[in-house]
Protein backbone atom coordinates (compact mmCIF):
# COMPACT_ATOMS: atom_id res chain seq x y z
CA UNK A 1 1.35 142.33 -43.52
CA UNK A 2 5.04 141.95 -44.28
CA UNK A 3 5.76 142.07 -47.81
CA UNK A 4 8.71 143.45 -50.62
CA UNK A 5 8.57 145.44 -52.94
CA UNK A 6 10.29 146.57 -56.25
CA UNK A 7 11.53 150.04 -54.71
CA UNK A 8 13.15 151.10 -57.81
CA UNK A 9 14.35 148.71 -61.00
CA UNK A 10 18.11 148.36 -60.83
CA UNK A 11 21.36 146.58 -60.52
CA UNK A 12 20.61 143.36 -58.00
CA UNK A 13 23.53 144.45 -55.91
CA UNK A 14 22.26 148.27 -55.45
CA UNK A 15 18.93 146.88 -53.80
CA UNK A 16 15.81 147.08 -56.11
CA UNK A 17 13.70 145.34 -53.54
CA UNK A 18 12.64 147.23 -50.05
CA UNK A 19 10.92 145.68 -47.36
CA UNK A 20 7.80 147.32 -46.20
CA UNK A 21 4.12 146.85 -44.38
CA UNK A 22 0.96 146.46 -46.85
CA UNK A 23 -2.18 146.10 -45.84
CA UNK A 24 -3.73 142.18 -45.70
CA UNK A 25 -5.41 142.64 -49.28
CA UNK A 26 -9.45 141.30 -49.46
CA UNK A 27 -10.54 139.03 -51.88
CA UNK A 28 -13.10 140.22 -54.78
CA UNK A 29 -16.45 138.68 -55.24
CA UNK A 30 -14.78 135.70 -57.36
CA UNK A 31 -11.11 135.98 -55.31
CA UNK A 32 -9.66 134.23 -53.36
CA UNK A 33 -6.96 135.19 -50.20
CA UNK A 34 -4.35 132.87 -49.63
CA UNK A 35 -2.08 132.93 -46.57
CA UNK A 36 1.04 132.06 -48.10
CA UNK A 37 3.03 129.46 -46.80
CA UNK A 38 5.99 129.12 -49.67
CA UNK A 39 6.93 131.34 -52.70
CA UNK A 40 9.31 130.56 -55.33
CA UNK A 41 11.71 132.93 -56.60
CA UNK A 42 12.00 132.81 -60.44
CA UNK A 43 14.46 134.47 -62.67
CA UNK A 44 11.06 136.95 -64.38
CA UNK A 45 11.64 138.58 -60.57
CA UNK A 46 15.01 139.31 -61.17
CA UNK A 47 14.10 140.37 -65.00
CA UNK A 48 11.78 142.57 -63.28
CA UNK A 49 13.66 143.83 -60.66
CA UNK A 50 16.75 145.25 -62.63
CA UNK A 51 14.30 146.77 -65.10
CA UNK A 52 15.20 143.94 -67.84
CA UNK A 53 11.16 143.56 -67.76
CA UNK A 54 9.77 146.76 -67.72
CA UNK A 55 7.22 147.80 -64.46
CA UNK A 56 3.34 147.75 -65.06
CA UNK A 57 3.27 150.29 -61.42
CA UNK A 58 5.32 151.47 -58.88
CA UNK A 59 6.30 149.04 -55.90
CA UNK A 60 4.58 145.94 -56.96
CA UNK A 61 4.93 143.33 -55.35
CA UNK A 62 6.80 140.42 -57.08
CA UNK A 63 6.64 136.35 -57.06
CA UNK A 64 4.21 134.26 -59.12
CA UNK A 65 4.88 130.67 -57.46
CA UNK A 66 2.90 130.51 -54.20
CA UNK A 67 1.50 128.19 -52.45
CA UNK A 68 -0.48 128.38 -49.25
CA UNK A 69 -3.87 128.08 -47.31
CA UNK A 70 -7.31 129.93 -48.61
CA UNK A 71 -8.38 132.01 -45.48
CA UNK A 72 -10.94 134.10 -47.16
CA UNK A 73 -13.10 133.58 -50.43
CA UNK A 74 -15.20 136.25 -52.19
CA UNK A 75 -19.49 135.27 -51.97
CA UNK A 76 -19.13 134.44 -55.73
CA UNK A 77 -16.57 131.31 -55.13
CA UNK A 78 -17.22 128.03 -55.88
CA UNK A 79 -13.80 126.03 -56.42
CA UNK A 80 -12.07 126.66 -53.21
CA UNK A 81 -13.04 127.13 -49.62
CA UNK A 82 -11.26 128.82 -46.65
CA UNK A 83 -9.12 125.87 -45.67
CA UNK A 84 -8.43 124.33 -48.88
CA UNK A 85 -4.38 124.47 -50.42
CA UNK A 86 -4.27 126.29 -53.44
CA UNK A 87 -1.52 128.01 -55.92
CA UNK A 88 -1.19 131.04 -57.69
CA UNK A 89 0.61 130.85 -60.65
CA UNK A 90 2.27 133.92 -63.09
CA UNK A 91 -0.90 134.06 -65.47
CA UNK A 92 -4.30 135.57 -63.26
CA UNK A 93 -6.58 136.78 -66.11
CA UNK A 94 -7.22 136.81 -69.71
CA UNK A 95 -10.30 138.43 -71.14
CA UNK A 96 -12.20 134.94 -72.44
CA UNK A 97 -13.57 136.70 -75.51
CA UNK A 98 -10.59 137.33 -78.19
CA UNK A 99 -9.91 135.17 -81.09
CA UNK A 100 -6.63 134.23 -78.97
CA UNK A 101 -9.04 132.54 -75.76
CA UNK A 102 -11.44 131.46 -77.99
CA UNK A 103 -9.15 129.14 -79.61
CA UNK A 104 -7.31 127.14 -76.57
CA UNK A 105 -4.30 129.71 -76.72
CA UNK A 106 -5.19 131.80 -73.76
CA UNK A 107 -1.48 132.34 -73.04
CA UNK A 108 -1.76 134.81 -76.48
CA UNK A 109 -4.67 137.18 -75.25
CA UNK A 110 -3.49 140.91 -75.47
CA UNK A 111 -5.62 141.29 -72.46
CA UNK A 112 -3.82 138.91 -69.97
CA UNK A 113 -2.16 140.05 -66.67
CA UNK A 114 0.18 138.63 -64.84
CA UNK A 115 1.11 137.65 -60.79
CA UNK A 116 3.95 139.80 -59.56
CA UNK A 117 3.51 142.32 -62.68
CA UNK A 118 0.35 143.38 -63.25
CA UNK A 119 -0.90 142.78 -59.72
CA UNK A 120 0.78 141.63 -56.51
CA UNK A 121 2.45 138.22 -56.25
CA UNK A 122 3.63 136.17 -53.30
CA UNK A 123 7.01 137.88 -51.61
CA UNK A 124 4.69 138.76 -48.66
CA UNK A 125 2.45 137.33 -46.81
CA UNK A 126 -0.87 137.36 -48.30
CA UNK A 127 -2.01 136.88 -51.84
CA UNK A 128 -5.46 137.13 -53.85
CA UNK A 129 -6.08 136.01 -57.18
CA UNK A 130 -9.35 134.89 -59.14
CA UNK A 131 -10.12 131.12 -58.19
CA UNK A 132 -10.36 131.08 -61.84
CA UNK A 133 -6.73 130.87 -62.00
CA UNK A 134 -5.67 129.27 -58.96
CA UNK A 135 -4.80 125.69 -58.90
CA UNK A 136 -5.66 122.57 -56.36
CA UNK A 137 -2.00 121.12 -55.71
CA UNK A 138 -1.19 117.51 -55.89
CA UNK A 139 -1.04 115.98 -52.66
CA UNK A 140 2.43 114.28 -53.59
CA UNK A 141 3.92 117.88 -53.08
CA UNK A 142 4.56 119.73 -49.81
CA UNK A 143 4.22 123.33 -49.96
CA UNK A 144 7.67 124.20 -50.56
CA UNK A 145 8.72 121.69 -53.24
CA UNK A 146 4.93 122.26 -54.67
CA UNK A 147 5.65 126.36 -55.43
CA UNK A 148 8.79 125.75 -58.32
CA UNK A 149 5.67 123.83 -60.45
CA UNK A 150 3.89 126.59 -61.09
CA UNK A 151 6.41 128.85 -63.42
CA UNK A 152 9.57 126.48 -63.15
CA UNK A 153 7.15 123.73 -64.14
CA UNK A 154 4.65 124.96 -65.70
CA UNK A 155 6.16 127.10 -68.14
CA UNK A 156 9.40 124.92 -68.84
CA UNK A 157 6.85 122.24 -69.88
CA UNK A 158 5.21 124.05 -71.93
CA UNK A 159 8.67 125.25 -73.79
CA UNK A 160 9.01 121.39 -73.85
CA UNK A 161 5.91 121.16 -75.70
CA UNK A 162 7.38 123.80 -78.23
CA UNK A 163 10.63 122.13 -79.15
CA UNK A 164 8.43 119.33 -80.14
CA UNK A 165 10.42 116.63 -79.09
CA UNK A 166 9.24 113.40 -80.77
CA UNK A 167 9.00 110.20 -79.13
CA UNK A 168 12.25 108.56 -77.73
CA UNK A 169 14.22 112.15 -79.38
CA UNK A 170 17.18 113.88 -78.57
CA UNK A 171 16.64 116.74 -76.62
CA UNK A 172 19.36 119.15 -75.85
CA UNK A 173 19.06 121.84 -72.95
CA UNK A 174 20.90 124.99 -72.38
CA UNK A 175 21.34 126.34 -69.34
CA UNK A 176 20.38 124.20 -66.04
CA UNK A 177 18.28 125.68 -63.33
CA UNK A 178 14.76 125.53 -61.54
CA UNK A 179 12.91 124.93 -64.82
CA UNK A 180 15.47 122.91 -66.75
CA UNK A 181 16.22 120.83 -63.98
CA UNK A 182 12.23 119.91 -63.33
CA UNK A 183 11.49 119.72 -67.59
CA UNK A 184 14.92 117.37 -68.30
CA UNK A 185 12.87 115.07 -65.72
CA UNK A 186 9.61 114.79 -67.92
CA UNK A 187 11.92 114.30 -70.80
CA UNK A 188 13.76 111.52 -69.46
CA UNK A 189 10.48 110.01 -68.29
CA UNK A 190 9.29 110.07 -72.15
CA UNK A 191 11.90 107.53 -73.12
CA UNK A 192 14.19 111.10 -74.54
CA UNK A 193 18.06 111.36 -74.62
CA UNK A 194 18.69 114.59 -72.73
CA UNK A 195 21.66 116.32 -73.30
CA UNK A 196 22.58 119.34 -71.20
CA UNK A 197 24.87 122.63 -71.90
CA UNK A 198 25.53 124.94 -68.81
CA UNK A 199 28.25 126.97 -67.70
CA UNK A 200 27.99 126.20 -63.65
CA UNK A 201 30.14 123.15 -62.74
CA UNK A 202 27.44 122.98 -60.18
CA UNK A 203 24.74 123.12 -62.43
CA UNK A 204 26.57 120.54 -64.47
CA UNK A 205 26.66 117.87 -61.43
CA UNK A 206 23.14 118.58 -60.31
CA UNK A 207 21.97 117.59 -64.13
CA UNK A 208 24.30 114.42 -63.72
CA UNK A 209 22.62 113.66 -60.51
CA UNK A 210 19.42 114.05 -62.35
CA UNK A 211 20.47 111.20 -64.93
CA UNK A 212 20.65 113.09 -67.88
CA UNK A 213 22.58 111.37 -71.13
CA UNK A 214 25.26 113.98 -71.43
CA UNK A 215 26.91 117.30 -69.64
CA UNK A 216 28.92 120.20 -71.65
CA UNK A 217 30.17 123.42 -70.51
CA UNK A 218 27.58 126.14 -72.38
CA UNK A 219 29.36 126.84 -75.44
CA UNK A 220 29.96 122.68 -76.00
CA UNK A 221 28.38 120.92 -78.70
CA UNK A 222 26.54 117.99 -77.66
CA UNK A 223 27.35 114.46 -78.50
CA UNK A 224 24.82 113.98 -81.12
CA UNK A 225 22.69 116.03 -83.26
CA UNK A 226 19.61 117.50 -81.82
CA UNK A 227 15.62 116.94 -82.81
CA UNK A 228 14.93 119.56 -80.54
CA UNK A 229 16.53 121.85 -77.86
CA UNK A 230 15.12 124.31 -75.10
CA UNK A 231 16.94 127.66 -74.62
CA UNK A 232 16.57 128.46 -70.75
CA UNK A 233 19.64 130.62 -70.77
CA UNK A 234 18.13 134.50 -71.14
CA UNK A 235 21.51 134.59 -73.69
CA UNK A 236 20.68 135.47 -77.09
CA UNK A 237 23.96 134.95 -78.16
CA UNK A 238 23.80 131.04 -77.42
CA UNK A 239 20.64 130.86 -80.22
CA UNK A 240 23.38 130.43 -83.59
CA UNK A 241 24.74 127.64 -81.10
CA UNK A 242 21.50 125.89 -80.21
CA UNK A 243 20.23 126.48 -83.93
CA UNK A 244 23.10 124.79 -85.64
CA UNK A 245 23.21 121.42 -83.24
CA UNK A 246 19.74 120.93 -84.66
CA UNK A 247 19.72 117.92 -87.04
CA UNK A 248 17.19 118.65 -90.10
CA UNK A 249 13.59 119.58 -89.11
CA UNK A 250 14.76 120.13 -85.37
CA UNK A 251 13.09 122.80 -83.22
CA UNK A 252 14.65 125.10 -80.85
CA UNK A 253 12.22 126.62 -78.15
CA UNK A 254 13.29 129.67 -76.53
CA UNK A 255 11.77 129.38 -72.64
CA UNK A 256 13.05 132.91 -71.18
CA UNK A 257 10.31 136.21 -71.30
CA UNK A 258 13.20 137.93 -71.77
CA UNK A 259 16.70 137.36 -73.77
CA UNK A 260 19.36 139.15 -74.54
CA UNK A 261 20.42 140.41 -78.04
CA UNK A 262 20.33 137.67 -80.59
CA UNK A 263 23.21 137.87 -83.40
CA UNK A 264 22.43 138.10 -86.71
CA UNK A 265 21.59 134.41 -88.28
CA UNK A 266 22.80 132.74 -91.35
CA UNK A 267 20.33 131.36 -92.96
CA UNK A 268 22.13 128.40 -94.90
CA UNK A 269 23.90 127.56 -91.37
CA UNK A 270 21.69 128.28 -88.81
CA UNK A 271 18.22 127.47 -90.58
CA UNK A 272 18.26 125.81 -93.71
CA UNK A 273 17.15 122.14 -93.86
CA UNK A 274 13.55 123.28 -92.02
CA UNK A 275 15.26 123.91 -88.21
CA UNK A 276 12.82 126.08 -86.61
CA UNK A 277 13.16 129.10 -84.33
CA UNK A 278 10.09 128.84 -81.40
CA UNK A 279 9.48 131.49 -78.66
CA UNK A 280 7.44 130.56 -75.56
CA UNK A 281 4.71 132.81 -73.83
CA UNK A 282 3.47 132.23 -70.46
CA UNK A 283 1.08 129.21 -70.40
CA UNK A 284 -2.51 128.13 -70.60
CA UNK A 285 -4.23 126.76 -67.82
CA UNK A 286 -4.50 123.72 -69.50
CA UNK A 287 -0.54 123.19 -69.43
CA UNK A 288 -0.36 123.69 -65.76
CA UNK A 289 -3.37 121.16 -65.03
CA UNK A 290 -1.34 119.05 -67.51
CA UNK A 291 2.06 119.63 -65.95
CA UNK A 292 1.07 119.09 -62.47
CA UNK A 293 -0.95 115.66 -63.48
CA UNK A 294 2.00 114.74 -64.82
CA UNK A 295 4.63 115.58 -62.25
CA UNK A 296 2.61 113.62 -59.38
CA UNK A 297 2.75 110.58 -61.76
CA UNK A 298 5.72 110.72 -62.63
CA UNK A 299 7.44 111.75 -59.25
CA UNK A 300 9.16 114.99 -60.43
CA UNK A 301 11.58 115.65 -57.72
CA UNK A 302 11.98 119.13 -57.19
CA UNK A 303 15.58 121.04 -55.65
CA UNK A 304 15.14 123.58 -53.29
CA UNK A 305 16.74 125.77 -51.04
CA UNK A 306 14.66 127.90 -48.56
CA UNK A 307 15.26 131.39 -47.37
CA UNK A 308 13.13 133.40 -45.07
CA UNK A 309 11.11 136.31 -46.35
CA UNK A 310 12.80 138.74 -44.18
CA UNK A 311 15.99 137.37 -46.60
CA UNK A 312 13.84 137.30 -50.15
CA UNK A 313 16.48 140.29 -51.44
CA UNK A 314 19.55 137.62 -50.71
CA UNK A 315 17.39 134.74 -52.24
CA UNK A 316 16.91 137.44 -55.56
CA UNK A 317 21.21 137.74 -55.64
CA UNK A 318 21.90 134.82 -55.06
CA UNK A 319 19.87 133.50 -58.55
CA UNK A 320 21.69 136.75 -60.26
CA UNK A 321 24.81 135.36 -59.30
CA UNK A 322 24.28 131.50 -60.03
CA UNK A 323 24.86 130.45 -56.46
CA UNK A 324 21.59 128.50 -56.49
CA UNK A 325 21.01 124.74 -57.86
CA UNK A 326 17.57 124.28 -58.67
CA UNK A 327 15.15 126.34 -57.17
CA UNK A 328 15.13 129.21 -54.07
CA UNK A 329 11.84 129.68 -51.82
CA UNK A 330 10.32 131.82 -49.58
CA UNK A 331 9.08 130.94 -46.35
CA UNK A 332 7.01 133.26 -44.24
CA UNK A 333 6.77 133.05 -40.77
């Protein structure tokens, strides 16, 4: 099968990714092989393919938002069936047993592995991955808007769930691509005031196209204070900025896996008055069966722009460069 590869971690423009011929993996006893028919590319792939987000192995193969057509399914299988749509998300195993599982906050166990890290992922064109993990799409989705839900979605909504947003709040947003773009959606759907700081002028009309209250340029200060605010930005140095539009007892949730250097805080500034400092860590399956419940209800509508998978490398500097609004996918074939 066609897939790509991370050749060698590096600059975007010096060609981390090669193109090469795998063999069509087979599914485990409780795997299942899905002929992939979309993939999204998320900005983990680029963290991973520069070597911001440090290898697990050699040439792995990236992507963790696919969504295609079981062809084969291990003897121990019971959820899916060759023939049924399914997705593969960015977490595919945690160990079930740790204090961390045990307790509803999978997304914690030291044990988990991830799609497009740990273990292949979806820039080629066959995936497996325990049905455990996999998730039945909703029908309101075709294939390529479907495969931004499950990282863009799923894991922005979970950083929504972080920055605890009360009802009817004022949520601010920094930075405005495939996840902020989908979460600023559920937020406005909640009866929230969405307020949205980015840098792209693009970016800035696609969130006014969206509907959202307010648009700055990413070192504004939005209109009103804040009772939460999601850091999508992977800038570090934009956390003083997000901390301080907080009103008292706001929460900032920071939605990257990886950031750059965060400057040092003042505490009487930038936290007094109980603001609160959040990270976010993958998800739970529980979010995503949450999220994507919630996005067929509420009629999410997803941005896209498809590239080829012969072209995944252009799709992969074109998000390092910020010529993308919304979200880029693969399409085999």
């Amino acid at each position: 099968m066609k897939a790509w590869v991370v050749a060698e971690p590096r600059a975007i423009d010096d060609g981390p990714l090669a193109q090469v011929e795998r063999p069509t993996p087979e599914p485990g006893a409780r795997e299942i092989r899905v002929r992939v028919s979309a993939c999204g590319v998320c900005r983990t792939d680029l963290h991973l393919a520069v070597g911001e987000l440090p290898p697990k192995h050699p040439a792995v193969v990236p992507g963790h938002e696919v969504v295609g057509t079981v062809d084969a399914a291990g003897a121990a299988c019971e959820r899916f069936r060759p023939g049924d749509r399914a997705g593969i998300a960015w977490l595919r195993h945690t160990c079930g047993q740790c204090r961390w599982c045990r307790s509803g906050r999978e997304n914690l166990c030291p044990w988990s592995q991830y799609t497009g890290w740990d273990a292949d992922g979806g820039y080629a064109e066959w995936a497996v991955v325990d049905e455990r993990y996999a998730y039945a799409l909703p029908a309101a989705f075709d294939d390529v808007h479907a495969a931004p839900l499950l990282c863009a979605g799923i894991v922005g909504y979970r950083a929504l769930k972080r920055a605890a947003l009360p009802p009817g709040g004022r949520l601010g947003i920094y930075g405005f691509g495939a996840s902020a773009h989908l979460v600023a959606q559920v937020a406005l759907a909640q009866g929230a005031s969405v307020h949205v700081l980015t840098r792209s002028e693009a970016a800035q009309e696609h969130a006014r196209e969206v509907g959202v209250t307010s648009v700055g340029s990413g070192d504004g200060v939005p209109p009103e204070p804040l009772d939460s605010a999601i850091l999508f930005a992977p800038a570090g140095g934009l956390v003083p900025r997000a901390l301080q539009a907080l009103d008292r007892g706001g929460t900032l949730s920071v939605a990257g896996i990886y950031l750059t250097q965060i400057p040092a805080l003042d505490y009487e500034r930038d936290l007094f008055q109980e603001r609160e400092l959040r990270s976010v860590t993958s998800n739970t399956r529980g979010d995503g069966d949450e999220f994507l419940r919630l996005a067929a209800n509420i009629g999410v509508h997803v941005r896209t722009t498809t590239y080829p998978l012969d072209r995944a490398d252009a799709a992969l500097r074109d998000l390092a460069h910020d010529r993308l609004t919304g979200a880029a996918v693969l399409v085999p074939g």
